[in-house]
PDB file of N, CA and C in Angstrom:
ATOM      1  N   UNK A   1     110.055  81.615 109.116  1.00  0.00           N
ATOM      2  CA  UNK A   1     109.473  82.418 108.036  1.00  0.00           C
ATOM      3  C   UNK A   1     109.416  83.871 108.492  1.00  0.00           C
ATOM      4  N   UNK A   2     109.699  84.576 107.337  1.00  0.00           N
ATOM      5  CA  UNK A   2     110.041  85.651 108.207  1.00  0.00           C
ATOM      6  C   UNK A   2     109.792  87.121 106.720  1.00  0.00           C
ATOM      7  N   UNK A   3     108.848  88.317 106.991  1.00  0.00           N
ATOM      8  CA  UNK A   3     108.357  89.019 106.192  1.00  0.00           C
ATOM      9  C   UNK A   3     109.121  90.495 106.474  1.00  0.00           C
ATOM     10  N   UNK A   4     109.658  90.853 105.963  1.00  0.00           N
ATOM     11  CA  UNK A   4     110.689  92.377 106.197  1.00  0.00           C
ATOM     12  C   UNK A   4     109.803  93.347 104.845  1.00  0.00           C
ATOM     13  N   UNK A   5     109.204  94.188 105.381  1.00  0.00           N
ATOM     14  CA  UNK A   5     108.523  95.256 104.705  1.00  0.00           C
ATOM     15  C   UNK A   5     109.116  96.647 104.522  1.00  0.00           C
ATOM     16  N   UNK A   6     109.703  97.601 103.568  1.00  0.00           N
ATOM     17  CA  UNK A   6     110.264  98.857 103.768  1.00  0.00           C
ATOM     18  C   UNK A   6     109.613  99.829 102.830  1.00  0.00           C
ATOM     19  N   UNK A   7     110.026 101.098 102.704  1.00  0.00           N
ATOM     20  CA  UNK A   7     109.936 101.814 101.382  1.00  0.00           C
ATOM     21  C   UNK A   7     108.129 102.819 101.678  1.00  0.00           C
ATOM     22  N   UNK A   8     107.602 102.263 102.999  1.00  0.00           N
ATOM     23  CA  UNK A   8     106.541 103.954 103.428  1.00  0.00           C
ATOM     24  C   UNK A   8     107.470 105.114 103.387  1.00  0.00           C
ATOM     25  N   UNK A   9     106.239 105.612 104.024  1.00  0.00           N
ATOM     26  CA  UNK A   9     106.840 107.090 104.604  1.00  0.00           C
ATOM     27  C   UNK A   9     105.729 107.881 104.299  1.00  0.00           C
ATOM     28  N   UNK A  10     106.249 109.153 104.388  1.00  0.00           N
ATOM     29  CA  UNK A  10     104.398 110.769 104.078  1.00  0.00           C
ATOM     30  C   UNK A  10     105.159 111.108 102.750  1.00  0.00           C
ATOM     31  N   UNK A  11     103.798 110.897 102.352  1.00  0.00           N
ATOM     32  CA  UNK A  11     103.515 111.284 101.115  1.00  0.00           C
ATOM     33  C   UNK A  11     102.319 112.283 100.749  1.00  0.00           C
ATOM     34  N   UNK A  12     102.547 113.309 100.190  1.00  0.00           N
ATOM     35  CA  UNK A  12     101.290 114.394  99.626  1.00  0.00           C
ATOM     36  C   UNK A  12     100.510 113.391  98.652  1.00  0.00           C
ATOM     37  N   UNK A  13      98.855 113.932  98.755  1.00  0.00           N
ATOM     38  CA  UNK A  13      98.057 113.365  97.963  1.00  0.00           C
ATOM     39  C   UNK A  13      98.541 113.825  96.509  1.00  0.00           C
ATOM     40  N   UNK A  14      98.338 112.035  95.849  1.00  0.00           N
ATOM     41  CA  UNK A  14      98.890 112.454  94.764  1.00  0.00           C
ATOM     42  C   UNK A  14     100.496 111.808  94.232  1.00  0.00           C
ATOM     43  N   UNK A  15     100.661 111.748  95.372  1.00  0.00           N
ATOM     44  CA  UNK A  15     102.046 111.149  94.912  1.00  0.00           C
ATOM     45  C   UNK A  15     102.226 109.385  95.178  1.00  0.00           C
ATOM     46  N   UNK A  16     103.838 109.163  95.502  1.00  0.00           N
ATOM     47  CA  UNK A  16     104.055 107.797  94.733  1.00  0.00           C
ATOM     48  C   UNK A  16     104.641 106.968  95.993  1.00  0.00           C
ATOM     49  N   UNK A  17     104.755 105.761  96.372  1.00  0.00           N
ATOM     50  CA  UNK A  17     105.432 105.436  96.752  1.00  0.00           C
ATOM     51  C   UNK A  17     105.790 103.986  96.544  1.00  0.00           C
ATOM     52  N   UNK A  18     106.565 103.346  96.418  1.00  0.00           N
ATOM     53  CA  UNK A  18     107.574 101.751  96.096  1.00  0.00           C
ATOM     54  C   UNK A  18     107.512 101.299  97.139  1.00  0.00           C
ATOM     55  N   UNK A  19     106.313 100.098  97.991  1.00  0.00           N
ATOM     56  CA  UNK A  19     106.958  99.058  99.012  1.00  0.00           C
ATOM     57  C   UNK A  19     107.734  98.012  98.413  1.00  0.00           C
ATOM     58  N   UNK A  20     108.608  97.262  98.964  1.00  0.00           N
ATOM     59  CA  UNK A  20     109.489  96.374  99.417  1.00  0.00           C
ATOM     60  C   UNK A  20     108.764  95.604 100.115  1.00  0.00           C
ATOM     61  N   UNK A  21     108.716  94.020 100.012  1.00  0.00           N
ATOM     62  CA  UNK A  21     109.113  92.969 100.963  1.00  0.00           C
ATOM     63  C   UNK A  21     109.974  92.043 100.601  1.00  0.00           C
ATOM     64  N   UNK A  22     110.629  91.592 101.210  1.00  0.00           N
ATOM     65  CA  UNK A  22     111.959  91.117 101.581  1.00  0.00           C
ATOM     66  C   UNK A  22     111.208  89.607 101.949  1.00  0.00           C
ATOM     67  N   UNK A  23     111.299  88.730 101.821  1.00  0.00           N
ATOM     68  CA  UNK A  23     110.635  87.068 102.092  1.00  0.00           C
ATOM     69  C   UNK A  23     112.129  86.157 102.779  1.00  0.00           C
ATOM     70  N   UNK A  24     111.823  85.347 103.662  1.00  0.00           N
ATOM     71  CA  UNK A  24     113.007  84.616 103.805  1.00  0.00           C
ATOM     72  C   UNK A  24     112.236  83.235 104.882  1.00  0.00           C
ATOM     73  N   UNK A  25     113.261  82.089 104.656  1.00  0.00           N
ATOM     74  CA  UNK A  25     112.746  81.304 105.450  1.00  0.00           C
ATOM     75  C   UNK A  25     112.052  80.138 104.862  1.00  0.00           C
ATOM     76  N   UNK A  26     111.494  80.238 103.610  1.00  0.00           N
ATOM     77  CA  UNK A  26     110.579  79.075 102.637  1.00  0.00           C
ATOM     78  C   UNK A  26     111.530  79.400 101.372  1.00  0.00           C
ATOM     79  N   UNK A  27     111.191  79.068 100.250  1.00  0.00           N
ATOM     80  CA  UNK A  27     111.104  78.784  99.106  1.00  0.00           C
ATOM     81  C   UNK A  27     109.908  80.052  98.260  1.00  0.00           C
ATOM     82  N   UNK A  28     110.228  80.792  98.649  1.00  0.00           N
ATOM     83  CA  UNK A  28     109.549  82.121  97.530  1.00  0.00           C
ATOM     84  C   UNK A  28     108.800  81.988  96.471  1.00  0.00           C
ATOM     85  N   UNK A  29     109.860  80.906  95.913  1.00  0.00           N
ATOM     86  CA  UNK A  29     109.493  81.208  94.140  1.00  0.00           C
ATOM     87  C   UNK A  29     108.374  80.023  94.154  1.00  0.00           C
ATOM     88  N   UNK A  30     107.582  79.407  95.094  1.00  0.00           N
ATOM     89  CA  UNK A  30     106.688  78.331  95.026  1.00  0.00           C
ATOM     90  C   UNK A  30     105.445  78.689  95.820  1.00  0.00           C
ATOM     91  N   UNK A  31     104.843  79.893  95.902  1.00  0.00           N
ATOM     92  CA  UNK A  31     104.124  80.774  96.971  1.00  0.00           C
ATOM     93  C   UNK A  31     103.766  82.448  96.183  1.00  0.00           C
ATOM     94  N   UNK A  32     102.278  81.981  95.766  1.00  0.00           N
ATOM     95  CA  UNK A  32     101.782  83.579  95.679  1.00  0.00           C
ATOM     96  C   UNK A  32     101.639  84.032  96.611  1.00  0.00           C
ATOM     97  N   UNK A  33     101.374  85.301  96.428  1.00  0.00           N
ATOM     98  CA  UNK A  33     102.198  86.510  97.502  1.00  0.00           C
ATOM     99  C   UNK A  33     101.062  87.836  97.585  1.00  0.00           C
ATOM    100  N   UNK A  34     100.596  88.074  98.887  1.00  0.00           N
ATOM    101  CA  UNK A  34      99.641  89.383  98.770  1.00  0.00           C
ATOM    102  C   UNK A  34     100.205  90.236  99.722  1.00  0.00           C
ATOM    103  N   UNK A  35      99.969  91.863  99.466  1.00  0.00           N
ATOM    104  CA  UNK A  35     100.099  92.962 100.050  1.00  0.00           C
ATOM    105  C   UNK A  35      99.121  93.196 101.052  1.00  0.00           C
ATOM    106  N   UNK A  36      98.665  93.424 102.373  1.00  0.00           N
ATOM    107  CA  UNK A  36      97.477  94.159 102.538  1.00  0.00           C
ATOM    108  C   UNK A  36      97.699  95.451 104.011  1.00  0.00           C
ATOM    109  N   UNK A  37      96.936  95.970 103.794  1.00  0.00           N
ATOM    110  CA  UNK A  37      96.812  96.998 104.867  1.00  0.00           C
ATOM    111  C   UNK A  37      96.004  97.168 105.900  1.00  0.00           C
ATOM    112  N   UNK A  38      96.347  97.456 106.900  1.00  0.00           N
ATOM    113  CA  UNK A  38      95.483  98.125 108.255  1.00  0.00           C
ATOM    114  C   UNK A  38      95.402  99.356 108.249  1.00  0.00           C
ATOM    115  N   UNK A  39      94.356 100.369 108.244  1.00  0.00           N
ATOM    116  CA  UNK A  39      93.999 101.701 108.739  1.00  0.00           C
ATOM    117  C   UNK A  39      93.978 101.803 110.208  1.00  0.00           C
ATOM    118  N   UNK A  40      94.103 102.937 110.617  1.00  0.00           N
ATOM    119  CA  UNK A  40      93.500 103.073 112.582  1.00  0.00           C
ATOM    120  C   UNK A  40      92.445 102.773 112.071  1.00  0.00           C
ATOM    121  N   UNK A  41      91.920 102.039 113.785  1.00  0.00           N
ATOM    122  CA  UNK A  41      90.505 101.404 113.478  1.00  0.00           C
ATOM    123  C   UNK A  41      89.480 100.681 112.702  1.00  0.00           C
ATOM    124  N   UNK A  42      90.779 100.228 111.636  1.00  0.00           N
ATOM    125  CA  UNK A  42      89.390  99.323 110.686  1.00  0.00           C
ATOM    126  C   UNK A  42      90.448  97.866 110.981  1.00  0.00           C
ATOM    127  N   UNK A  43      89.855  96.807 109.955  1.00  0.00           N
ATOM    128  CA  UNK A  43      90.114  95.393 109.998  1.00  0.00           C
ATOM    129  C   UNK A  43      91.172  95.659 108.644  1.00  0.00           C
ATOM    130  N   UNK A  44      92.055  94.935 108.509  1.00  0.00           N
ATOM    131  CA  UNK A  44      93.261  94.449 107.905  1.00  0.00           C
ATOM    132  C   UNK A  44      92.556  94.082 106.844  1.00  0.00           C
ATOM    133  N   UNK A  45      92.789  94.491 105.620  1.00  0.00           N
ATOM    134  CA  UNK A  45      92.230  93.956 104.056  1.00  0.00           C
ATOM    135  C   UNK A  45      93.333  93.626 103.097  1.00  0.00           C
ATOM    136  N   UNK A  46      92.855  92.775 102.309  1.00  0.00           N
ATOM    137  CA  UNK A  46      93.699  92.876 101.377  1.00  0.00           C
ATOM    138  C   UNK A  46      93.957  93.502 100.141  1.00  0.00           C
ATOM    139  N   UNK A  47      94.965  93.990  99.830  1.00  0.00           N
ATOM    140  CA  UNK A  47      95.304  94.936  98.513  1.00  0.00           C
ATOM    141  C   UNK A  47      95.535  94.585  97.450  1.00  0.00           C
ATOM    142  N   UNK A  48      96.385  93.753  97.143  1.00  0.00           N
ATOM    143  CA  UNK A  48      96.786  93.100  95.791  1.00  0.00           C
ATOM    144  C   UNK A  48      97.612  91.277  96.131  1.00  0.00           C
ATOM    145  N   UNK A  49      97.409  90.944  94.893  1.00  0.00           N
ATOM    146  CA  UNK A  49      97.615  89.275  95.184  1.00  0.00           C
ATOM    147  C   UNK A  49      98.750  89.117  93.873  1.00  0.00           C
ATOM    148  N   UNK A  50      99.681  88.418  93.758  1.00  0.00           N
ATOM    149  CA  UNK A  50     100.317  88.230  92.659  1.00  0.00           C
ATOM    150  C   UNK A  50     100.545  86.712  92.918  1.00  0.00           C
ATOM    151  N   UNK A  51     100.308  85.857  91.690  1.00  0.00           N
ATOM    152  CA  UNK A  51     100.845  84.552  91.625  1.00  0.00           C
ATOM    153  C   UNK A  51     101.966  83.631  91.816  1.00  0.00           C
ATOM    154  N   UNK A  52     102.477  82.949  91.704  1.00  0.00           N
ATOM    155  CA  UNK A  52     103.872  82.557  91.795  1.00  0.00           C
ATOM    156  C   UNK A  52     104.787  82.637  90.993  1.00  0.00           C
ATOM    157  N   UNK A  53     104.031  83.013  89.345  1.00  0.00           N
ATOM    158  CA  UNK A  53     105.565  83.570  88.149  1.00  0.00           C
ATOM    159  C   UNK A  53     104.773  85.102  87.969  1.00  0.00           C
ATOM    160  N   UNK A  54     104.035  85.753  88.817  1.00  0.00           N
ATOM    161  CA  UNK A  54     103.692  87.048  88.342  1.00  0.00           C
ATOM    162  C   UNK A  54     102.697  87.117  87.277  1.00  0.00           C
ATOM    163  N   UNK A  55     102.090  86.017  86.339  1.00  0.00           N
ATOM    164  CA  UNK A  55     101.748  86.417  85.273  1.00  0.00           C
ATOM    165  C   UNK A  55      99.767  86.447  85.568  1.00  0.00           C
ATOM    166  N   UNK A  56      99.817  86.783  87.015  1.00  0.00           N
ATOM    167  CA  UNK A  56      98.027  87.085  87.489  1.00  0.00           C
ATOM    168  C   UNK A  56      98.041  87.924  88.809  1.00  0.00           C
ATOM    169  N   UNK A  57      97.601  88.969  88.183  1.00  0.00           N
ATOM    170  CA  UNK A  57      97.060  89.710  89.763  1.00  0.00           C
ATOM    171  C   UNK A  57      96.178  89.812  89.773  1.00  0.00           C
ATOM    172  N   UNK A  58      95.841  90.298  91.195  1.00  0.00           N
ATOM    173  CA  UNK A  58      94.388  90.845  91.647  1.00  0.00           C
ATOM    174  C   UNK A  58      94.513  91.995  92.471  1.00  0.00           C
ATOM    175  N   UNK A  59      93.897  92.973  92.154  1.00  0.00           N
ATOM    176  CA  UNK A  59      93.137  94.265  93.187  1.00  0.00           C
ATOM    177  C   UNK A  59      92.286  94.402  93.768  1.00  0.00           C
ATOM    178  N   UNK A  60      92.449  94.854  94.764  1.00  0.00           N
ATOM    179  CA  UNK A  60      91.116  95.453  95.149  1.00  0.00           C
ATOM    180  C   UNK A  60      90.479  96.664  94.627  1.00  0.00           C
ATOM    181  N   UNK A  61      89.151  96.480  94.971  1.00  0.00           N
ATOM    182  CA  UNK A  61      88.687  98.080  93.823  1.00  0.00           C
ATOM    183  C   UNK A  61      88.940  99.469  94.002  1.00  0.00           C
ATOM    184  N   UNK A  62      89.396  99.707  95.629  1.00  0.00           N
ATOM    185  CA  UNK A  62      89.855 100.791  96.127  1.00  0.00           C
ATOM    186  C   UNK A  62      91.395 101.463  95.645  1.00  0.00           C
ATOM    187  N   UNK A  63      92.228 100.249  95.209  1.00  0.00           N
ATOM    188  CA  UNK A  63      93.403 100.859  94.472  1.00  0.00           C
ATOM    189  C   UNK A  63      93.842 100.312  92.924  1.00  0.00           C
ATOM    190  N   UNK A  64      92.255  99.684  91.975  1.00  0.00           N
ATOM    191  CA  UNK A  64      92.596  99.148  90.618  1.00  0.00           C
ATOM    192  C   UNK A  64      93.084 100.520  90.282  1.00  0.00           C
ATOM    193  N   UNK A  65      94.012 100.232  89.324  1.00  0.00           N
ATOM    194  CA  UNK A  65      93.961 101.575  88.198  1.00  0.00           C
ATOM    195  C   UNK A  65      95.473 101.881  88.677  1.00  0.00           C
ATOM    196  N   UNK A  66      95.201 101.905  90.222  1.00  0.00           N
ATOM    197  CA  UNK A  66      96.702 102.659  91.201  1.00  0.00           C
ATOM    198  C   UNK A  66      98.436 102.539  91.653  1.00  0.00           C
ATOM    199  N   UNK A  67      97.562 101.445  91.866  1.00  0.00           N
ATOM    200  CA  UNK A  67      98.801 100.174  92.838  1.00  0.00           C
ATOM    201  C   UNK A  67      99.036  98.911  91.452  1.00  0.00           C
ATOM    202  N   UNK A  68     100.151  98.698  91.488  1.00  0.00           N
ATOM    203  CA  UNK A  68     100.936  97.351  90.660  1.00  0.00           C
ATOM    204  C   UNK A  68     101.778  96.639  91.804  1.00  0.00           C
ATOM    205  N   UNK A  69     101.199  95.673  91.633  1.00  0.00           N
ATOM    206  CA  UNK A  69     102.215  94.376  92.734  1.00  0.00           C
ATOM    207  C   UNK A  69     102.844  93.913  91.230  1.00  0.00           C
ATOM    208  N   UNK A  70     104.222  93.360  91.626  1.00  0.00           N
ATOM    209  CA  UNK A  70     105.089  92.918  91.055  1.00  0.00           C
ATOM    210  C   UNK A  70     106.004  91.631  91.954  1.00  0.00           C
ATOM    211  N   UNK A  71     106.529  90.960  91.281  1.00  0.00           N
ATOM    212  CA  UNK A  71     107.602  89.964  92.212  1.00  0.00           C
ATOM    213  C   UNK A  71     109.043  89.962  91.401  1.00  0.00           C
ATOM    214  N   UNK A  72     110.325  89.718  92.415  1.00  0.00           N
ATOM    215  CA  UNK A  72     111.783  88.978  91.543  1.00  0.00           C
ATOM    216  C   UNK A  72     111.686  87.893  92.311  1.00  0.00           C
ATOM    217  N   UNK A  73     111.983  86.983  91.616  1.00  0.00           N
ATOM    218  CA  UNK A  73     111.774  85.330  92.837  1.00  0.00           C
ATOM    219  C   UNK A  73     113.553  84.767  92.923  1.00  0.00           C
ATOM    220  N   UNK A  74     114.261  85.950  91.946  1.00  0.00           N
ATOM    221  CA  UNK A  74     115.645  85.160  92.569  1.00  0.00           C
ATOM    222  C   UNK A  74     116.022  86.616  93.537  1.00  0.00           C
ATOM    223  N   UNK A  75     115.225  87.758  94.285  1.00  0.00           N
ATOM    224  CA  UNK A  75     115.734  88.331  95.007  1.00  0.00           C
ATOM    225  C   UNK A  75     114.488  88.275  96.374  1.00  0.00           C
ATOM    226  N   UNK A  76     113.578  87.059  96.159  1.00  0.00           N
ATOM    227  CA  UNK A  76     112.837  86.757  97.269  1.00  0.00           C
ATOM    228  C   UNK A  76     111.599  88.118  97.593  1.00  0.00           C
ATOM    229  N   UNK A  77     111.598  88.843  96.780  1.00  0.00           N
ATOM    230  CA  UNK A  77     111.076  90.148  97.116  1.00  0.00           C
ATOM    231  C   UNK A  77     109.856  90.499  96.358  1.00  0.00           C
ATOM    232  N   UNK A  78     108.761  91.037  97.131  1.00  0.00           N
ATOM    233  CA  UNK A  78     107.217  91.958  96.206  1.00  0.00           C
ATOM    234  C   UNK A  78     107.423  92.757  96.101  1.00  0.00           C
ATOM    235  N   UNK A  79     106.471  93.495  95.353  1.00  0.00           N
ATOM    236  CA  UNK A  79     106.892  95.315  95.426  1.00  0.00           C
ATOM    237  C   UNK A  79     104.938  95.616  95.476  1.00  0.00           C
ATOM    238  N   UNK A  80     105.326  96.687  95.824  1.00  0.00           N
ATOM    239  CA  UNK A  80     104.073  97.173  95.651  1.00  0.00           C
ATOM    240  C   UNK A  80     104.296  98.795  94.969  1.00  0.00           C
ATOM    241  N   UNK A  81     104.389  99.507  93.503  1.00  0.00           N
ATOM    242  CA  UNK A  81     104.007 100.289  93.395  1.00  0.00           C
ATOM    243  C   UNK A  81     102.697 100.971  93.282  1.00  0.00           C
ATOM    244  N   UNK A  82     102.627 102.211  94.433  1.00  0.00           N
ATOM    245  CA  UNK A  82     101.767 102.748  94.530  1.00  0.00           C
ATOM    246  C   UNK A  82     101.805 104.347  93.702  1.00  0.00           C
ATOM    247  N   UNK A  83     100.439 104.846  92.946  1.00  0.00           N
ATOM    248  CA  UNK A  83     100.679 105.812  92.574  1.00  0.00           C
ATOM    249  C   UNK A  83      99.516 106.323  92.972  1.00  0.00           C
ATOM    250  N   UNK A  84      99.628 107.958  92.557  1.00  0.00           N
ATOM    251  CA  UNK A  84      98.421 108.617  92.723  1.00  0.00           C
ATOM    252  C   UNK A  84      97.541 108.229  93.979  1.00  0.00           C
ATOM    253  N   UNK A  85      98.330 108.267  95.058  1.00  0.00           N
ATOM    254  CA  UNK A  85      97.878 108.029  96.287  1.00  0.00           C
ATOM    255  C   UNK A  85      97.006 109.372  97.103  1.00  0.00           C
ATOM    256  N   UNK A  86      96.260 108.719  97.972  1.00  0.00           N
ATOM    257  CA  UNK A  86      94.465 109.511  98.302  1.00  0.00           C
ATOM    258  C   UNK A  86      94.771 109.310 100.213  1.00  0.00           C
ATOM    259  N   UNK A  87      94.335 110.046 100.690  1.00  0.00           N
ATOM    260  CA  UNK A  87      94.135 110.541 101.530  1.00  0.00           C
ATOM    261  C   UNK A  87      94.038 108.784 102.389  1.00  0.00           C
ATOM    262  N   UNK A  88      93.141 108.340 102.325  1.00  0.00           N
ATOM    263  CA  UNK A  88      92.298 106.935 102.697  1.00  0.00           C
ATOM    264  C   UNK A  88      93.117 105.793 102.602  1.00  0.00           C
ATOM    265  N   UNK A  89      94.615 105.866 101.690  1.00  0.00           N
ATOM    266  CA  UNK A  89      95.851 104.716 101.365  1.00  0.00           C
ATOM    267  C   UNK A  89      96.134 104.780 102.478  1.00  0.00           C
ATOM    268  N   UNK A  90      96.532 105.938 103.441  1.00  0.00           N
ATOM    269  CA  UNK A  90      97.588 105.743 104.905  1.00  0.00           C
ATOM    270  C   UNK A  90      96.678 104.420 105.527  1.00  0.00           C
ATOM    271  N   UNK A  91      98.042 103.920 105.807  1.00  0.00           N
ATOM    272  CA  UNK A  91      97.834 102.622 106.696  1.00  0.00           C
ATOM    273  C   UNK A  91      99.224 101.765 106.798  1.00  0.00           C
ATOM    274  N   UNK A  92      99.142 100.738 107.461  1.00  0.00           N
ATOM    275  CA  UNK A  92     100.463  99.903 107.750  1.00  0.00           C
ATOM    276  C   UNK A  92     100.281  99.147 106.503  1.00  0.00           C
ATOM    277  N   UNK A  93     101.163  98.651 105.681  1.00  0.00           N
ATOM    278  CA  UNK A  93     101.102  97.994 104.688  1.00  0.00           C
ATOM    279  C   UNK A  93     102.327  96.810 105.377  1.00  0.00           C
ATOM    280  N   UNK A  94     101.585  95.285 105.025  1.00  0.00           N
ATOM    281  CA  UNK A  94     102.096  94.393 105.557  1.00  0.00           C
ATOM    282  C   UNK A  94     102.055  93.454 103.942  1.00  0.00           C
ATOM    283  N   UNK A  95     103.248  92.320 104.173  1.00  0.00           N
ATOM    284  CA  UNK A  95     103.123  91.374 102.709  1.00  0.00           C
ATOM    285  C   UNK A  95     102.964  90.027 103.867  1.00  0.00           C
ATOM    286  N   UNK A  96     102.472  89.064 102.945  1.00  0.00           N
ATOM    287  CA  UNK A  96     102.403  87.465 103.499  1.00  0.00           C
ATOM    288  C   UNK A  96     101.918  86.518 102.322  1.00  0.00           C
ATOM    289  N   UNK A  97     102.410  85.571 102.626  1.00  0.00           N
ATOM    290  CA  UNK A  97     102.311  84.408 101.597  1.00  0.00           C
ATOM    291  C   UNK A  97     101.310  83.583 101.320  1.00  0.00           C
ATOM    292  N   UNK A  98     100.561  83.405 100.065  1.00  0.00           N
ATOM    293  CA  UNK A  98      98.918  83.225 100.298  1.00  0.00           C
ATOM    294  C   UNK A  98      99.219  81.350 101.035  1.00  0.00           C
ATOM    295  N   UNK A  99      97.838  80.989 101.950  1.00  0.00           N
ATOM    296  CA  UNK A  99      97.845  79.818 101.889  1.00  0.00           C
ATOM    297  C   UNK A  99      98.595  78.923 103.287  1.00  0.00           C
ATOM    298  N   UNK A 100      99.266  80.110 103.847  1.00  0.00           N
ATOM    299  CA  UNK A 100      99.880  79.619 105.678  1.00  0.00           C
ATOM    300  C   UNK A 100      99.120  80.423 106.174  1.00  0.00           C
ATOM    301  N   UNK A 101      99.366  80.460 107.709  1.00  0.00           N
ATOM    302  CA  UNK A 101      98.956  81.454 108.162  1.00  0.00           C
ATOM    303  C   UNK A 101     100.147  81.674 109.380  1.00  0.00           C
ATOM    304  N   UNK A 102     101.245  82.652 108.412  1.00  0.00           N
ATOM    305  CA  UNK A 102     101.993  82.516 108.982  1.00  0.00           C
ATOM    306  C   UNK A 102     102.087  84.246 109.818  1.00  0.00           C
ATOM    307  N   UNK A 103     103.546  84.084 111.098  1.00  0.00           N
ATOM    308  CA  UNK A 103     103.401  85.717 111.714  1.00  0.00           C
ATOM    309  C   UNK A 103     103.570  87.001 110.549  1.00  0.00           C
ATOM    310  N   UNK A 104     102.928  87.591 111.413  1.00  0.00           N
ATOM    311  CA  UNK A 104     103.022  88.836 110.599  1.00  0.00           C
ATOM    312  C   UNK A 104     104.744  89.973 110.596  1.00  0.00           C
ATOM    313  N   UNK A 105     104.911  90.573 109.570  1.00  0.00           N
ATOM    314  CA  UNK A 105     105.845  91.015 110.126  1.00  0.00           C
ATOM    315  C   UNK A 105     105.428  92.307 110.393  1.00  0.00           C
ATOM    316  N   UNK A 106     106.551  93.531 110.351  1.00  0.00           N
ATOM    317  CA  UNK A 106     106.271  94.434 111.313  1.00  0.00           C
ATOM    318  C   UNK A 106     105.396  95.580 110.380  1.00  0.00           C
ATOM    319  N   UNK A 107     105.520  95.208 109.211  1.00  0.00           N
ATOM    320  CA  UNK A 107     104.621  96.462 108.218  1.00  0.00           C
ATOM    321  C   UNK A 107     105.319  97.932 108.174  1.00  0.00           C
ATOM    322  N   UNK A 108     105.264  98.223 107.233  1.00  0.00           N
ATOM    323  CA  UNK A 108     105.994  99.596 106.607  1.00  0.00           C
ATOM    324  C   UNK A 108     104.352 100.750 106.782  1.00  0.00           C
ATOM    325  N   UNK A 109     104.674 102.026 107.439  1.00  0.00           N
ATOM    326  CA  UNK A 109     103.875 102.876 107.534  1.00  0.00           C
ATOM    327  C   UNK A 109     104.007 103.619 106.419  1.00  0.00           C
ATOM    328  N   UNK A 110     102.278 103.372 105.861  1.00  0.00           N
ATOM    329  CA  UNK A 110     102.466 104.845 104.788  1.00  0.00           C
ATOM    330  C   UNK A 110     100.712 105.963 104.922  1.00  0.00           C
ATOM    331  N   UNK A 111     102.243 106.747 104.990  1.00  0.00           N
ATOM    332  CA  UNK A 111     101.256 108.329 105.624  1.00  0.00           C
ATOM    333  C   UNK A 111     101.119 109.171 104.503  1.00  0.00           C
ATOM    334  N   UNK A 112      99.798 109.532 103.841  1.00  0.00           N
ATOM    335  CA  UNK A 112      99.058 110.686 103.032  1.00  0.00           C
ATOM    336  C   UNK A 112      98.758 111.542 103.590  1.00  0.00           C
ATOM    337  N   UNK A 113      99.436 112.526 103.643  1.00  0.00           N
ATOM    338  CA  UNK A 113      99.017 114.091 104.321  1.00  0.00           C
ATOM    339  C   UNK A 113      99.245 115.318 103.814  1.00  0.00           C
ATOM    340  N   UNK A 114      98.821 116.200 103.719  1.00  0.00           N
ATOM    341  CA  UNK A 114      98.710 117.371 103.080  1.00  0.00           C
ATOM    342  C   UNK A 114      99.453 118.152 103.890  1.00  0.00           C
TER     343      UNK A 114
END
């Protein structure tokens, strides 16, 4: 099982950015799917949750309004659009499959800086 994350990078407050994860190794399309992030120094939370046909998410309250998780289950892949991003978003953004507890992969860095 295996989680390939892309699509950080620095971003000015305010702006946008599209993660990618890439899923391989199981059966995708039978497995809701969450985003979550690490800051320096805090504990790993979770960001958004999407179901197994997409048709239920969940946020957290720090990015309702912001962030849209999305899934394609015949290209194995989440997305996470992020908008109107704040100072406090930078962090490693990692995806994993609700319900294993499987390795982590390597997480896509996304940097808010002025």
């Amino acid at each position: 099982v295996q989680f390939r994350e892309s699509g950080g990078g620095l971003v000015q407050p305010g702006g946008s950015l599209r993660l990618s994860c890439v899923a391989s190794g199981f059966t995708f399309s039978n497995f809701g799917m969450r985003w979550y992030r690490q800051a320096p120094g805090k504990e790993r939370e979770v960001v958004a949750t999407i179901t197994i046909s997409g048709g239920s998410t969940w946020y957290a309250d720090s990015v309702k309004g912001r962030f849209t998780i999305s899934r394609d289950n015949a290209k194995n892949t989440v997305y996470l659009q992020m908008n109107s991003l704040k100072l406090e978003d930078t962090a490693v953004y990692f995806c994993k499959r609700i319900g294993f507890d499987d390795y982590w992969g390597q997480g896509t860095q996304v940097t808010v800086s002025s």
